[in-house]
PDB file of N, CA and C in Angstrom:
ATOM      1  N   UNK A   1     -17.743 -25.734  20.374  1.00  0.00           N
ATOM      2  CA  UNK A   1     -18.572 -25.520  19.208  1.00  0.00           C
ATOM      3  C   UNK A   1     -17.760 -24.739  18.177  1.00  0.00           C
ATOM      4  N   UNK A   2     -18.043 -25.037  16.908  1.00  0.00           N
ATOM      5  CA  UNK A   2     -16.826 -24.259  15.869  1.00  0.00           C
ATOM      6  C   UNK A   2     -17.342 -23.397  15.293  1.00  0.00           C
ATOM      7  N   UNK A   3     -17.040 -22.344  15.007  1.00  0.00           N
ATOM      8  CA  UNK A   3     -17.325 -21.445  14.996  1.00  0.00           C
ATOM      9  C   UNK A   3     -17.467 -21.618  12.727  1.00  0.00           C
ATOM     10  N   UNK A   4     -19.018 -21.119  12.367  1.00  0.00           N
ATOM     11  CA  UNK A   4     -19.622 -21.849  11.349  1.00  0.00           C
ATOM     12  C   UNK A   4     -19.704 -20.329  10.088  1.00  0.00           C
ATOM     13  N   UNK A   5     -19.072 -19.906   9.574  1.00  0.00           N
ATOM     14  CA  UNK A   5     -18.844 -18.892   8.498  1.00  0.00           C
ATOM     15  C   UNK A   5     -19.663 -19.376   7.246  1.00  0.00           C
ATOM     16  N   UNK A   6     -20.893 -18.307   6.797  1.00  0.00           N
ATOM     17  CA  UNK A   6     -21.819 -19.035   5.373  1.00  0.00           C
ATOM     18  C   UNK A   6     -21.573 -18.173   4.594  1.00  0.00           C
ATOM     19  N   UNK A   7     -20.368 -17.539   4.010  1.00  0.00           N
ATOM     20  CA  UNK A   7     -20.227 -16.313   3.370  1.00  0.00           C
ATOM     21  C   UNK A   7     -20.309 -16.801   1.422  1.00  0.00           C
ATOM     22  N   UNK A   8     -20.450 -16.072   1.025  1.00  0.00           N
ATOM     23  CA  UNK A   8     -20.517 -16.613  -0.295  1.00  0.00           C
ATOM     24  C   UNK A   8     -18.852 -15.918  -1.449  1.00  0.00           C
ATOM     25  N   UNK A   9     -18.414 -16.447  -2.043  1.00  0.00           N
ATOM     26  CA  UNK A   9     -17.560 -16.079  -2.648  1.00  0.00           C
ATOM     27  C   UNK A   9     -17.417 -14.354  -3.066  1.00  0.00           C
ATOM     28  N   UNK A  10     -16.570 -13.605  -2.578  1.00  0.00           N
ATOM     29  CA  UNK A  10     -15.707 -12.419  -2.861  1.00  0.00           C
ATOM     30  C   UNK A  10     -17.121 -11.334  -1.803  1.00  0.00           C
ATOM     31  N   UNK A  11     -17.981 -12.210  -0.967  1.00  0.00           N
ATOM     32  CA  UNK A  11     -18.818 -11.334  -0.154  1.00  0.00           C
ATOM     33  C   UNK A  11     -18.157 -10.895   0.611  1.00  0.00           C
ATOM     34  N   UNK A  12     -17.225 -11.218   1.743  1.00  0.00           N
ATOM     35  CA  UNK A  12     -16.153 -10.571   2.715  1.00  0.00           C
ATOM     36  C   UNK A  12     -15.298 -11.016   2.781  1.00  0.00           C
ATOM     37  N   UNK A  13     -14.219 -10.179   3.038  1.00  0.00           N
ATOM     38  CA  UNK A  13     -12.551 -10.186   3.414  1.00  0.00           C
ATOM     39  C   UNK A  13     -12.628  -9.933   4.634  1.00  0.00           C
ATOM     40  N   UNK A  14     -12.020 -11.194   4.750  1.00  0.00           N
ATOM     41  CA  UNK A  14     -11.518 -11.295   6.484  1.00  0.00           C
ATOM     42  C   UNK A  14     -10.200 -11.189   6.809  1.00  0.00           C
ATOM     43  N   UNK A  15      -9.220 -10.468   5.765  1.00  0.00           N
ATOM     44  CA  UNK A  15      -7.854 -10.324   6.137  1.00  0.00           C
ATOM     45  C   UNK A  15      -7.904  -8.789   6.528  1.00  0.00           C
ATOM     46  N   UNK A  16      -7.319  -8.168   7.481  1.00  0.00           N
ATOM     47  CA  UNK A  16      -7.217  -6.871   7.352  1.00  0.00           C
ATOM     48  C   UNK A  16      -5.928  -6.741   7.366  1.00  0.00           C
ATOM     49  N   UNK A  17      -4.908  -7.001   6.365  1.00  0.00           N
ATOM     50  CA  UNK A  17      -3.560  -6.374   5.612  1.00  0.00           C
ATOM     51  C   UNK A  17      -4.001  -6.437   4.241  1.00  0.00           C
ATOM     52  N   UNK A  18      -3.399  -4.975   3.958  1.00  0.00           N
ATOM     53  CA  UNK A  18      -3.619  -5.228   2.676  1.00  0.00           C
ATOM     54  C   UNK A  18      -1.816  -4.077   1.892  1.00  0.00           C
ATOM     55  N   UNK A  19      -1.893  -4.657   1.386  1.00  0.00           N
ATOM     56  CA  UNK A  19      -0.424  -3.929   0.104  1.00  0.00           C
ATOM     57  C   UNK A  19      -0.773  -3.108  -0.989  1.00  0.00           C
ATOM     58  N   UNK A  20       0.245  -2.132  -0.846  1.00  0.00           N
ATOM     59  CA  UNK A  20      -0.574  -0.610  -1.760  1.00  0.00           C
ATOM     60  C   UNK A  20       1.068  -1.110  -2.566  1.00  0.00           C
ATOM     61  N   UNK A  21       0.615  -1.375  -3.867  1.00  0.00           N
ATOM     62  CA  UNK A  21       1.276  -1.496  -4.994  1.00  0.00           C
ATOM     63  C   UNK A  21       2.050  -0.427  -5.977  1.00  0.00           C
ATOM     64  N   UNK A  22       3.095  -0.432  -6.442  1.00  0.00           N
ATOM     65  CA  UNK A  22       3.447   0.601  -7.377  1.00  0.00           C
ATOM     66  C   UNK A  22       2.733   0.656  -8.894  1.00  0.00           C
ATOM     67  N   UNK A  23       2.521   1.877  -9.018  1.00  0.00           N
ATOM     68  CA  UNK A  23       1.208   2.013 -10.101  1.00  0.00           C
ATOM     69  C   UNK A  23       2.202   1.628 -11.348  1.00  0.00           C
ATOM     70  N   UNK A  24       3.239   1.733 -11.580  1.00  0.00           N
ATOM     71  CA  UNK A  24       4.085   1.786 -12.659  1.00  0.00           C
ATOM     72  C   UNK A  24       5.972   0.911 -12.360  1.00  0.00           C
ATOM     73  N   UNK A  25       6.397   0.831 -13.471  1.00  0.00           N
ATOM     74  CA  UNK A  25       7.667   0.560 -13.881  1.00  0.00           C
ATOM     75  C   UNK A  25       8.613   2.143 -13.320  1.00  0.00           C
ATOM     76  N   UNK A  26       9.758   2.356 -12.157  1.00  0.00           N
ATOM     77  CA  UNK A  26      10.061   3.328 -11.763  1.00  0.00           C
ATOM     78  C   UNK A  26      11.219   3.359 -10.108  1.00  0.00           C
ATOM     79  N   UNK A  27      11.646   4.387 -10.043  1.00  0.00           N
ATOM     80  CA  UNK A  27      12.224   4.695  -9.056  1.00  0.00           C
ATOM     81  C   UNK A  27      11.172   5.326  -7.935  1.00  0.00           C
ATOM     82  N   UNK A  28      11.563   4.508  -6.683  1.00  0.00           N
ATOM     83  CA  UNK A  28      10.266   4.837  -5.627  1.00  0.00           C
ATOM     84  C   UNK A  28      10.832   5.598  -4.903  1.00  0.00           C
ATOM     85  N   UNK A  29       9.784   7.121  -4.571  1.00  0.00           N
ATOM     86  CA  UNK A  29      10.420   7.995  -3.802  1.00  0.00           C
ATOM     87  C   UNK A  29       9.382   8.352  -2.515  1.00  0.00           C
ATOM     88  N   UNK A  30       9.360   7.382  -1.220  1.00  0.00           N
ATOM     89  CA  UNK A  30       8.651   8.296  -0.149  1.00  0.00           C
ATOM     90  C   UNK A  30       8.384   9.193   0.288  1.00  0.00           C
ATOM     91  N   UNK A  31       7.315   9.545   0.416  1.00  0.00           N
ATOM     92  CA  UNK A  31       7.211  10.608   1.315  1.00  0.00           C
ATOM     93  C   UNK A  31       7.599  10.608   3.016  1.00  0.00           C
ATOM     94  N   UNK A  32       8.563  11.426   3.361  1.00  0.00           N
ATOM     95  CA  UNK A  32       8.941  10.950   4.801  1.00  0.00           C
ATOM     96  C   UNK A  32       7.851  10.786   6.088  1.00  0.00           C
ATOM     97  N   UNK A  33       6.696  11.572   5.695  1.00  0.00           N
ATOM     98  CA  UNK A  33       6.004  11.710   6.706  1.00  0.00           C
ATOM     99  C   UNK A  33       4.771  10.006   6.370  1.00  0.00           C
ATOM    100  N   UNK A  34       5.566   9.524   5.152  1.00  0.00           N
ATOM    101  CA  UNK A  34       4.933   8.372   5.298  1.00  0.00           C
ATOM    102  C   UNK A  34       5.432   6.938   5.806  1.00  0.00           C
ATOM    103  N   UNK A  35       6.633   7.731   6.358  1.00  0.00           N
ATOM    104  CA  UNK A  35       7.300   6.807   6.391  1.00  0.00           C
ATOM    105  C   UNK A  35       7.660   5.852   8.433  1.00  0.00           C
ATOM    106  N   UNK A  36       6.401   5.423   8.683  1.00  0.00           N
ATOM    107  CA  UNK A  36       6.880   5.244  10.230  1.00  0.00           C
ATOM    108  C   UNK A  36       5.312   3.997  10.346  1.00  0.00           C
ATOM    109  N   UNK A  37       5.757   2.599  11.308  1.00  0.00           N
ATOM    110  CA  UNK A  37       4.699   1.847  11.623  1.00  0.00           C
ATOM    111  C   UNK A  37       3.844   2.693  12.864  1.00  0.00           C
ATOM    112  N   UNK A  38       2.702   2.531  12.134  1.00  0.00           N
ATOM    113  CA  UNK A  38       1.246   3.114  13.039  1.00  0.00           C
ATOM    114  C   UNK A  38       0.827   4.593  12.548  1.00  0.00           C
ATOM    115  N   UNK A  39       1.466   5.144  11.546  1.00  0.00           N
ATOM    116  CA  UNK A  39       0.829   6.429  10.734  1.00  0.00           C
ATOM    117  C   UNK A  39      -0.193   6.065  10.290  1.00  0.00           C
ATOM    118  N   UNK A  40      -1.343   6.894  10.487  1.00  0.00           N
ATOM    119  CA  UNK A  40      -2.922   6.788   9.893  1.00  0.00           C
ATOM    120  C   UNK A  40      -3.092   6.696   8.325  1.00  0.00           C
ATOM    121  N   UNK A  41      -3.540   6.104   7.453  1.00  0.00           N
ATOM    122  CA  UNK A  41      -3.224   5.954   6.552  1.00  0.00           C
ATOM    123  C   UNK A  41      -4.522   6.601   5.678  1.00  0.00           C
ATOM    124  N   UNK A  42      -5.609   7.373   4.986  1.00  0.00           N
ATOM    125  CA  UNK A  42      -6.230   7.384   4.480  1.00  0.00           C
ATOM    126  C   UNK A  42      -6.527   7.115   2.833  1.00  0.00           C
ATOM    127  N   UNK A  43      -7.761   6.944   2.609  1.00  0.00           N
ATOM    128  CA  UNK A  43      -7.936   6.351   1.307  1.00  0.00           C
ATOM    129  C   UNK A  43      -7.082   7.378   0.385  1.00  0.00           C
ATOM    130  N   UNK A  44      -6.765   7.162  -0.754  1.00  0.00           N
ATOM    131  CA  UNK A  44      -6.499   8.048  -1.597  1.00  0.00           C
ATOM    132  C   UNK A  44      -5.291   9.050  -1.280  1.00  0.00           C
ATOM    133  N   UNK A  45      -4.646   8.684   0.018  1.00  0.00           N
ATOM    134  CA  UNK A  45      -3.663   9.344   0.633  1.00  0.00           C
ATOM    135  C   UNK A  45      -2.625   9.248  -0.252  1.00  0.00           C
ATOM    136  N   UNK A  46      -1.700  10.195  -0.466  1.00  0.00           N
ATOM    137  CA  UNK A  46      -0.597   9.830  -1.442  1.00  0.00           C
ATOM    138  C   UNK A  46       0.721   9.430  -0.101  1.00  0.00           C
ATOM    139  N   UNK A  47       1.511   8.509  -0.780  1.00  0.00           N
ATOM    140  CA  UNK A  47       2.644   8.350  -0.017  1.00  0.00           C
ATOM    141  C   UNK A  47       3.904   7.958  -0.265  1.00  0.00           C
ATOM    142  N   UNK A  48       3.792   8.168  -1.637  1.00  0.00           N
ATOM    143  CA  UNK A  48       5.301   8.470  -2.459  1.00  0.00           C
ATOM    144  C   UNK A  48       5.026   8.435  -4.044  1.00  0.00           C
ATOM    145  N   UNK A  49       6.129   8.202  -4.912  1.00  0.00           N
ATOM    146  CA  UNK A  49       5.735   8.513  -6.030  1.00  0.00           C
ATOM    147  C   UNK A  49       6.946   7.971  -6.895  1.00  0.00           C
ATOM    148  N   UNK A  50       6.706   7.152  -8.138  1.00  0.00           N
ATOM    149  CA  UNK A  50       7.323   6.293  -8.319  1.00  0.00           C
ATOM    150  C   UNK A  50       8.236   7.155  -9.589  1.00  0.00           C
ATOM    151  N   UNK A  51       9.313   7.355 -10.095  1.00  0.00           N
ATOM    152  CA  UNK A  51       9.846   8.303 -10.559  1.00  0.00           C
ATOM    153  C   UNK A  51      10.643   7.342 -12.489  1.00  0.00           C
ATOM    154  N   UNK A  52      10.366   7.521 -13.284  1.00  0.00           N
ATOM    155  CA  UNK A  52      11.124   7.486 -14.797  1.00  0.00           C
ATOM    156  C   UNK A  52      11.197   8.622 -15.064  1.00  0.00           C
ATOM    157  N   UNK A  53      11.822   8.311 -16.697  1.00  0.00           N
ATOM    158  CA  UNK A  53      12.669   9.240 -17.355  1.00  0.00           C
ATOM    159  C   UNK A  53      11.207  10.277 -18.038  1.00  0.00           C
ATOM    160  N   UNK A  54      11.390  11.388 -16.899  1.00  0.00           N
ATOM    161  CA  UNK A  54      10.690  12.744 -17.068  1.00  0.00           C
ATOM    162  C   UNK A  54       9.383  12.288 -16.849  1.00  0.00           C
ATOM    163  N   UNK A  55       8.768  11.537 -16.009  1.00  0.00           N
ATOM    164  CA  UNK A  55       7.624  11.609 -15.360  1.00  0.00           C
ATOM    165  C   UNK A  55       7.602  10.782 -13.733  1.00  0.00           C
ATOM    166  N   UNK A  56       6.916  11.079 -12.845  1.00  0.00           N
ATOM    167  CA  UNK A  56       6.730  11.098 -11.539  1.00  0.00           C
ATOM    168  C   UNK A  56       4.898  10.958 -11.509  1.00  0.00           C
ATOM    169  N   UNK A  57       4.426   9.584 -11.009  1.00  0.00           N
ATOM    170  CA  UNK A  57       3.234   8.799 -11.103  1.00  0.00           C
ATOM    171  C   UNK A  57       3.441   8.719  -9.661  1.00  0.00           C
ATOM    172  N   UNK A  58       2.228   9.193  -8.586  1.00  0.00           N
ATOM    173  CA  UNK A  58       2.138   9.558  -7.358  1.00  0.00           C
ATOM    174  C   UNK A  58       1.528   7.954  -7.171  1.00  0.00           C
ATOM    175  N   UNK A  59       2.216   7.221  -5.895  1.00  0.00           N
ATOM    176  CA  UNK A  59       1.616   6.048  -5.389  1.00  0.00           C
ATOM    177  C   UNK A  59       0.362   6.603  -4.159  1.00  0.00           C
ATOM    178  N   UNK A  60      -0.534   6.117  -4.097  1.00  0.00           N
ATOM    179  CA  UNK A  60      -1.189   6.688  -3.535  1.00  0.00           C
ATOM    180  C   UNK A  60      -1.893   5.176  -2.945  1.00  0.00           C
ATOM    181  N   UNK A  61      -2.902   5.426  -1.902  1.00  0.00           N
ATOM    182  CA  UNK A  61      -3.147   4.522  -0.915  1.00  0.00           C
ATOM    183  C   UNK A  61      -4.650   4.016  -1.425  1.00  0.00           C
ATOM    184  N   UNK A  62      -5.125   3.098  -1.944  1.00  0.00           N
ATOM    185  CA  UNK A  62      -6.329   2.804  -2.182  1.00  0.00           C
ATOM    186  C   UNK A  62      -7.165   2.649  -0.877  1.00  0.00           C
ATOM    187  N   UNK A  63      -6.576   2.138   0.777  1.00  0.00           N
ATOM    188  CA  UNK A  63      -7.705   1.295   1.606  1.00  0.00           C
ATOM    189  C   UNK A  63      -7.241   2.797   2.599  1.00  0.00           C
ATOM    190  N   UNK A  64      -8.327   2.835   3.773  1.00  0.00           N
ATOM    191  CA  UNK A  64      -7.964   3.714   4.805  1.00  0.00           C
ATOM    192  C   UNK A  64      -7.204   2.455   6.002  1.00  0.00           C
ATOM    193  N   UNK A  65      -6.216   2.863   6.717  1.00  0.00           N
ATOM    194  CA  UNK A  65      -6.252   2.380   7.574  1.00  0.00           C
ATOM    195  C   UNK A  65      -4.387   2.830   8.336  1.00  0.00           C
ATOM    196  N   UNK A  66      -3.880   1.629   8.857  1.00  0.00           N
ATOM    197  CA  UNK A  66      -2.230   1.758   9.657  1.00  0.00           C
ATOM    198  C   UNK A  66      -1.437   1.732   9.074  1.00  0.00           C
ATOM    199  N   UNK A  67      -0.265   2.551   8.466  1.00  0.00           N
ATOM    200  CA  UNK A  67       0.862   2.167   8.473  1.00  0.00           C
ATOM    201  C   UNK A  67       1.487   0.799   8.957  1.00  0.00           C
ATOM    202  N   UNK A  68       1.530  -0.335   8.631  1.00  0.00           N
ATOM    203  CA  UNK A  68       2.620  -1.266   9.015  1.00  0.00           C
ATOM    204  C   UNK A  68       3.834  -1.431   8.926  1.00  0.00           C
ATOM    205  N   UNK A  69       4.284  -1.013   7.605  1.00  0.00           N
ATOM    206  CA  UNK A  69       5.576  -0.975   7.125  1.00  0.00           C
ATOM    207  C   UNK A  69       5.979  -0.913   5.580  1.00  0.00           C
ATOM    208  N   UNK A  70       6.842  -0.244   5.292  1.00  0.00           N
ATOM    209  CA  UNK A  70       7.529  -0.216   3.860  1.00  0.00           C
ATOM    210  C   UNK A  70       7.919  -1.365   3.622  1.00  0.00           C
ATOM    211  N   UNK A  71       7.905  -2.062   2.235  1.00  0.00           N
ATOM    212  CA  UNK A  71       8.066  -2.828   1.846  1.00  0.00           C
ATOM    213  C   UNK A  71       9.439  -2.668   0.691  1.00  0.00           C
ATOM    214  N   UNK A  72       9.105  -1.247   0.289  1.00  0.00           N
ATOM    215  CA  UNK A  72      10.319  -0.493  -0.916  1.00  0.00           C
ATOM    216  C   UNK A  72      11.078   0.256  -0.774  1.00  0.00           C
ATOM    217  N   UNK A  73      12.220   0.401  -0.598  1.00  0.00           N
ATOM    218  CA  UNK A  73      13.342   1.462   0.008  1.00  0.00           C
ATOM    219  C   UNK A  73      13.209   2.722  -0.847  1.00  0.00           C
ATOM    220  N   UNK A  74      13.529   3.453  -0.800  1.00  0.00           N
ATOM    221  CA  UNK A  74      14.017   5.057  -0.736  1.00  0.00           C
ATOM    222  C   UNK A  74      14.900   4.977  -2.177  1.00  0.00           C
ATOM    223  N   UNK A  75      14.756   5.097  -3.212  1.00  0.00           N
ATOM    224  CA  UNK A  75      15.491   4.913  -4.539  1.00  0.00           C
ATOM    225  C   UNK A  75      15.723   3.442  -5.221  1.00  0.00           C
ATOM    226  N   UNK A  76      14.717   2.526  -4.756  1.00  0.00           N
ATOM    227  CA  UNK A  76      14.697   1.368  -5.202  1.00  0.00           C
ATOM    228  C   UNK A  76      13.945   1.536  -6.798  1.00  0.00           C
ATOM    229  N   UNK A  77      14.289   0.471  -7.256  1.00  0.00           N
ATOM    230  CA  UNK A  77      13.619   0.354  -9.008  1.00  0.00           C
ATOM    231  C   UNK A  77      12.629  -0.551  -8.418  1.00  0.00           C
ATOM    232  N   UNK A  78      11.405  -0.268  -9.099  1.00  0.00           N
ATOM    233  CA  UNK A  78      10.144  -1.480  -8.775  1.00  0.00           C
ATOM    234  C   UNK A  78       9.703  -1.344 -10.373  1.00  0.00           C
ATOM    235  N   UNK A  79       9.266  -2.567 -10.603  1.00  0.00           N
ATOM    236  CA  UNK A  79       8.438  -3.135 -11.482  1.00  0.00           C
ATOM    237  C   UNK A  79       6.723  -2.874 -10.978  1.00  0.00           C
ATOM    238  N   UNK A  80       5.872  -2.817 -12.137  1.00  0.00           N
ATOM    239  CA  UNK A  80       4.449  -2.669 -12.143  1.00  0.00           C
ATOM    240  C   UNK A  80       3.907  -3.690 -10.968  1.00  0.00           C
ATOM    241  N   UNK A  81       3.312  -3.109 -10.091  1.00  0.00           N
ATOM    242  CA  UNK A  81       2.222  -4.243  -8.971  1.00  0.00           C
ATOM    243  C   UNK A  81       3.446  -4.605  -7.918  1.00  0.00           C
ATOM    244  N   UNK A  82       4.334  -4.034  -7.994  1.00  0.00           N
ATOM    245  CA  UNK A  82       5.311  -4.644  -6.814  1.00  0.00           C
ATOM    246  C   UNK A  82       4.596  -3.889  -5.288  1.00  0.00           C
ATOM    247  N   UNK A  83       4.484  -4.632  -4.331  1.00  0.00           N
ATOM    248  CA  UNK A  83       4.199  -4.333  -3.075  1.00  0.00           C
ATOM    249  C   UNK A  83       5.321  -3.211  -2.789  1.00  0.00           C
ATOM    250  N   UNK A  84       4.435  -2.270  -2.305  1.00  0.00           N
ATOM    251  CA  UNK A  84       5.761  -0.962  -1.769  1.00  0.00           C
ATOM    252  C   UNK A  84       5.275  -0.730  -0.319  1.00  0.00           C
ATOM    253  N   UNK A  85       4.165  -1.061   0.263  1.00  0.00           N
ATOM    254  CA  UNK A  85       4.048  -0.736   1.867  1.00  0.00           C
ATOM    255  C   UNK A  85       2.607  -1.529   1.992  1.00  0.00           C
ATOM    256  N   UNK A  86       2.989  -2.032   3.161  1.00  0.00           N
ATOM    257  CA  UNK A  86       1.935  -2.602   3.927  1.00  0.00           C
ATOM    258  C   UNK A  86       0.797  -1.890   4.786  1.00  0.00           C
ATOM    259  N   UNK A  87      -0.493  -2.705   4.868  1.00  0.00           N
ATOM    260  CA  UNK A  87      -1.394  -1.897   5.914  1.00  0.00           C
ATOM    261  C   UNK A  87      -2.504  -2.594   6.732  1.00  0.00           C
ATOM    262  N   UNK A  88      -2.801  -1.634   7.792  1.00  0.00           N
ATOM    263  CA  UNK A  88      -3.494  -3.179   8.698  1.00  0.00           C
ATOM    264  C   UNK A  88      -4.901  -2.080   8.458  1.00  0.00           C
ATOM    265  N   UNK A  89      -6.071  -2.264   7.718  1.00  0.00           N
ATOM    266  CA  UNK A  89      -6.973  -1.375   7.293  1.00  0.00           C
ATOM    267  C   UNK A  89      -7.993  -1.843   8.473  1.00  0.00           C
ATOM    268  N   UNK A  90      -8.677  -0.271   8.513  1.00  0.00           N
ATOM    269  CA  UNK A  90      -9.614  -0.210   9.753  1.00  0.00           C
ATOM    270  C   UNK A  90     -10.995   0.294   9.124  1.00  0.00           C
TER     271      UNK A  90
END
């Protein structure tokens, strides 16, 4: 029997990964203690901070959930909305 889903458009997400984006144009600087797969991740958690000329814009975690993995190295340049770490949200 197949299994029969009646959900209506943007009612549920059935993916649980989700990608915490760089808020800005910048040099990405981790936080080390954010830096490991299976760290608890909470909403609003900060976990690095994306660095230009004389300002520092904190990336911070919109979903609660796992650490999966960095996506952005340690002094990399990212562009606006670039994926910087992954998460398996709980």
């Amino acid at each position: 029997m197949a299994l029969q889903l009646h959900l209506h458009q943007g009612e549920k997400i059935l993916v649980i990964e989700r990608v915490i984006v760089a808020p800005r144009v910048g040099t990405f600087r981790p936080l080390p203690e954010a830096n490991g797969v299976g760290v608890p991740v909470e909403k609003g958690q900060l976990i690095g901070s994306v660095e230009g000329p004389g300002t520092s814009t904190p990336v911070c975690s919109p979903f609660r959930g796992e650490l999966m993995g960095m996506l952005a190295h340690p002094g990399e340049r990212l562009r606006e909305g670039q994926p910087v770490a992954w998460l398996r949200v709980s």
